[in-house]
C-alpha atoms as a PDB file:
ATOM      1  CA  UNK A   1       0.000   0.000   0.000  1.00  0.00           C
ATOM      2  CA  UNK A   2       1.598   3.314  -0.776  1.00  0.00           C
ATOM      3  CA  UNK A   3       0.814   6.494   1.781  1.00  0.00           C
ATOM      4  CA  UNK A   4       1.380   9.981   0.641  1.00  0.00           C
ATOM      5  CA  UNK A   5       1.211  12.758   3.112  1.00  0.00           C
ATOM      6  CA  UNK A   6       0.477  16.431   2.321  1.00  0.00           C
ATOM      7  CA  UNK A   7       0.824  19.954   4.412  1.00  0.00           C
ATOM      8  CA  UNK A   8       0.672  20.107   8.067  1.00  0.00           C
ATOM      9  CA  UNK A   9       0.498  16.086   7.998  1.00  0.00           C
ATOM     10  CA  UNK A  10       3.875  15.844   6.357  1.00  0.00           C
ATOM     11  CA  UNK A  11       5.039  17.852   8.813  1.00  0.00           C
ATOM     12  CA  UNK A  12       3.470  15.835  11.730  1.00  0.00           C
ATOM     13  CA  UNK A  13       5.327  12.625   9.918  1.00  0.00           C
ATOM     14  CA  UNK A  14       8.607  13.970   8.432  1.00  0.00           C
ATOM     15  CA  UNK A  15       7.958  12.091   5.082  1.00  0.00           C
ATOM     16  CA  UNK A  16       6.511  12.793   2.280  1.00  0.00           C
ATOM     17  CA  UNK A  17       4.959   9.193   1.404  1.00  0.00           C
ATOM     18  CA  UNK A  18       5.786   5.512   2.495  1.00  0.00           C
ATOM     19  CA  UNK A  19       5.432   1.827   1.130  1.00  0.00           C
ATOM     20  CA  UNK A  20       2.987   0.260   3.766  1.00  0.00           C
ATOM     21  CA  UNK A  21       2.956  -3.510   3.391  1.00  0.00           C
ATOM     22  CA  UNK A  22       2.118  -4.325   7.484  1.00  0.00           C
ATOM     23  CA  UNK A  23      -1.111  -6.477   6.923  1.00  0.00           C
ATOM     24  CA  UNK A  24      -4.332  -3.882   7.553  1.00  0.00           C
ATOM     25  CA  UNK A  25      -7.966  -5.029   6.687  1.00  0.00           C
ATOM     26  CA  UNK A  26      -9.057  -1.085   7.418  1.00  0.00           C
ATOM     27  CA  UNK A  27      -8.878   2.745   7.437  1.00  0.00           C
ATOM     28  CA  UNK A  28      -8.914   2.716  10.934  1.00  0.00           C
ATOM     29  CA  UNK A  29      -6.289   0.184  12.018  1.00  0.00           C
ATOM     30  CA  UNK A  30      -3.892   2.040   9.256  1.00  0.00           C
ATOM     31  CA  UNK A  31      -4.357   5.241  10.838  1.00  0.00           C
ATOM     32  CA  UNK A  32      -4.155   3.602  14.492  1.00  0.00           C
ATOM     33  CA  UNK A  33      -0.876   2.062  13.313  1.00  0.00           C
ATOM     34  CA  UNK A  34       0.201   5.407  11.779  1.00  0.00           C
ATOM     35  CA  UNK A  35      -0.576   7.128  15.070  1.00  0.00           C
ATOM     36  CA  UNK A  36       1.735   4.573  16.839  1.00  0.00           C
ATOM     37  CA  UNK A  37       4.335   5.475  14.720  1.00  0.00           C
ATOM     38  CA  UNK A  38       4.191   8.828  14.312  1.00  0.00           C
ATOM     39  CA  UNK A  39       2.501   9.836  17.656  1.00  0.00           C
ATOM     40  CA  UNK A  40       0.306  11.890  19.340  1.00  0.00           C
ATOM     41  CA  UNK A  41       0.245  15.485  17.371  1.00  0.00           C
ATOM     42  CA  UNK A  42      -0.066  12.913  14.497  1.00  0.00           C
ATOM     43  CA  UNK A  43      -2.961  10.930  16.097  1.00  0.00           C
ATOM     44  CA  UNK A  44      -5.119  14.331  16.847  1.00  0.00           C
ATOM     45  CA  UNK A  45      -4.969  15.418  13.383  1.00  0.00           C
ATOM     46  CA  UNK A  46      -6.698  11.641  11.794  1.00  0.00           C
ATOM     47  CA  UNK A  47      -8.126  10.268  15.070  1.00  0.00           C
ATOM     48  CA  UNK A  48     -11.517  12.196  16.716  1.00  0.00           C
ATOM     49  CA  UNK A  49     -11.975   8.943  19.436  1.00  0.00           C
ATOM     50  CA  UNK A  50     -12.333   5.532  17.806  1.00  0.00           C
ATOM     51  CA  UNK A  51     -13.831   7.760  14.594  1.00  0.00           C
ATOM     52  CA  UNK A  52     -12.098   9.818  11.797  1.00  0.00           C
ATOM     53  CA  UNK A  53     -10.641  13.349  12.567  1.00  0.00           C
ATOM     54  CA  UNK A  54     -12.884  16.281  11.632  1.00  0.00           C
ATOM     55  CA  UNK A  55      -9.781  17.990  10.601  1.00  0.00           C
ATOM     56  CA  UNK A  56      -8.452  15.465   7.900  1.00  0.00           C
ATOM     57  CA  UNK A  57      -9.746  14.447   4.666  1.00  0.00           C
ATOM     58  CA  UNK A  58      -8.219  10.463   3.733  1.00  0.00           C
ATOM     59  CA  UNK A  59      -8.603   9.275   0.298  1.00  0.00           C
ATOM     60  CA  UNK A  60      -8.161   6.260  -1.118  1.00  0.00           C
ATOM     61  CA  UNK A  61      -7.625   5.434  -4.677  1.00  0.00           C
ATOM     62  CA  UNK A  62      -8.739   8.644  -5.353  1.00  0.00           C
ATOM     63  CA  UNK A  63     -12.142   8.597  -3.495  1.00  0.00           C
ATOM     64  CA  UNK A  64     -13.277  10.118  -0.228  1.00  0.00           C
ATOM     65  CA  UNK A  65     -12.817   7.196   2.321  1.00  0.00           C
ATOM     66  CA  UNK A  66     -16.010   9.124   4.066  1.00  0.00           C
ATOM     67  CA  UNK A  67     -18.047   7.519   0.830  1.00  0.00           C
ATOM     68  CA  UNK A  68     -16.477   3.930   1.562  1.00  0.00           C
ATOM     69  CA  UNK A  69     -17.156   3.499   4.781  1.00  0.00           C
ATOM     70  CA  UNK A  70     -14.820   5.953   6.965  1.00  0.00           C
ATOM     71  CA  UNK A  71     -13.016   4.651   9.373  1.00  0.00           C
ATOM     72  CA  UNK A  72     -14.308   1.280   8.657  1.00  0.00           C
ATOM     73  CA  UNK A  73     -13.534   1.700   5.158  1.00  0.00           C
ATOM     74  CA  UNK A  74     -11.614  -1.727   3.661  1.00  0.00           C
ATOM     75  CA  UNK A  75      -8.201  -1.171   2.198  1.00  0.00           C
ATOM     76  CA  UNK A  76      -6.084  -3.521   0.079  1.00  0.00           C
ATOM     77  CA  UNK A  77      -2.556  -4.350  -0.009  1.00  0.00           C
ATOM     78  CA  UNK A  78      -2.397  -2.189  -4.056  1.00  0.00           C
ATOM     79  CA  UNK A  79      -4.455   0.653  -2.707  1.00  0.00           C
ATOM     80  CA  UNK A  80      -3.024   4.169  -2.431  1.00  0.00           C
ATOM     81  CA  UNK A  81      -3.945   6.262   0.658  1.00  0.00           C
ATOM     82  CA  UNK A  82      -3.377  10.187   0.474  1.00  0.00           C
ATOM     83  CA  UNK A  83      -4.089  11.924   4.228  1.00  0.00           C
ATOM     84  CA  UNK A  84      -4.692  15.851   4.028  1.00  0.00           C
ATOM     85  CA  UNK A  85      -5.009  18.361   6.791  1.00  0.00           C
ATOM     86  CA  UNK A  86      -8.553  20.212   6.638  1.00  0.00           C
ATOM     87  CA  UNK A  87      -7.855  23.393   4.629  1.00  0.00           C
ATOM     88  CA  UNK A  88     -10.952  25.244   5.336  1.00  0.00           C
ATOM     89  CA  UNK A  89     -10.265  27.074   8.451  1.00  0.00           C
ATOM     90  CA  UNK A  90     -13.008  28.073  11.412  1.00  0.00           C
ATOM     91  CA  UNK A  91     -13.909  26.082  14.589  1.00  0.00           C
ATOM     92  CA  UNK A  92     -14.307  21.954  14.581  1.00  0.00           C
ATOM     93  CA  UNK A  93     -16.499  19.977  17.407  1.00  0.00           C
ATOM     94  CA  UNK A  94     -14.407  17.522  19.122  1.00  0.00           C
ATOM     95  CA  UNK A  95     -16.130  14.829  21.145  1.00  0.00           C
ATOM     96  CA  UNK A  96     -13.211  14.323  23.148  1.00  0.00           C
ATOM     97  CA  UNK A  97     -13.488  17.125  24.924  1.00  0.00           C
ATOM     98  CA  UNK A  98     -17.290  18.236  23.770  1.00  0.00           C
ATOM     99  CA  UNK A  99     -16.010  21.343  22.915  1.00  0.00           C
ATOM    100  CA  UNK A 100     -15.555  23.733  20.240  1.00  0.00           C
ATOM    101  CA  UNK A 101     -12.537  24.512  19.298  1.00  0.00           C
ATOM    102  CA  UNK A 102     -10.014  26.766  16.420  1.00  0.00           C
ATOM    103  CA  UNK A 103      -9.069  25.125  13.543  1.00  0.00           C
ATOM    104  CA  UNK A 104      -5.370  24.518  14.617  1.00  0.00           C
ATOM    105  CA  UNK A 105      -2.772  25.914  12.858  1.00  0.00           C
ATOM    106  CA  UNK A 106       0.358  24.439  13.763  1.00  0.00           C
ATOM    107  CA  UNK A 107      -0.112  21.210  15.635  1.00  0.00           C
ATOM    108  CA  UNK A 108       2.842  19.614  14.622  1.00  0.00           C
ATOM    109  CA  UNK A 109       5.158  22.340  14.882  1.00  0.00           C
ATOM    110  CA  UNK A 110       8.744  21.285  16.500  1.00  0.00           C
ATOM    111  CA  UNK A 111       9.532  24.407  17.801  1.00  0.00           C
END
């Protein structure tokens, strides 16, 4: 499976896209795996709970994984995953915390 990472995630992950080939039947064990490796700013950027992140769009093969299922969505060993940051701006409800909160803008930065 390849993985390509764009903006504020590449940031988050330090590369730009990876060869996956760890055995994952779906969307949400990838991005639980991902987490694990790339940790926690990583993990609040695709992970809202046990659901997908309000602030990330995930597509695979070219399709919006929230028209395949979401986080349940099935992936295959050939399929090619592309994770973006949320572009739009404004204020996101996160169940987490049952709050609203700001869009953030640097969530991954190392400084």
């Amino acid at each position: 499976m390849q993985i390509r990472f764009f903006a504020t995630i590449r940031e988050c992950t330090g590369e730009t896209e990876i060869r996956w080939d760890e055995p994952t039947a779906t969307l949400g064990e990838l991005l639980r795996a991902l987490s694990a490796r790339y940790g926690p700013a990583f993990r609040r950027w695709v992970l809202d709970q046990d659901d997908l992140g309000k602030m990330v769009l995930v597509v695979i093969n070219g399709h919006d994984s929230r028209h395949q299922g979401g986080i349940n969505a099935r992936l295959r060993p050939g399929d090619s995953v592309a994770i973006f940051p949320a572009i739009a701006g404004g204020r996101v409800w996160l169940r987490s915390g049952g709050r609203w909160t700001d869009y953030p803008r640097y969530p991954c930065s190392r400084s």
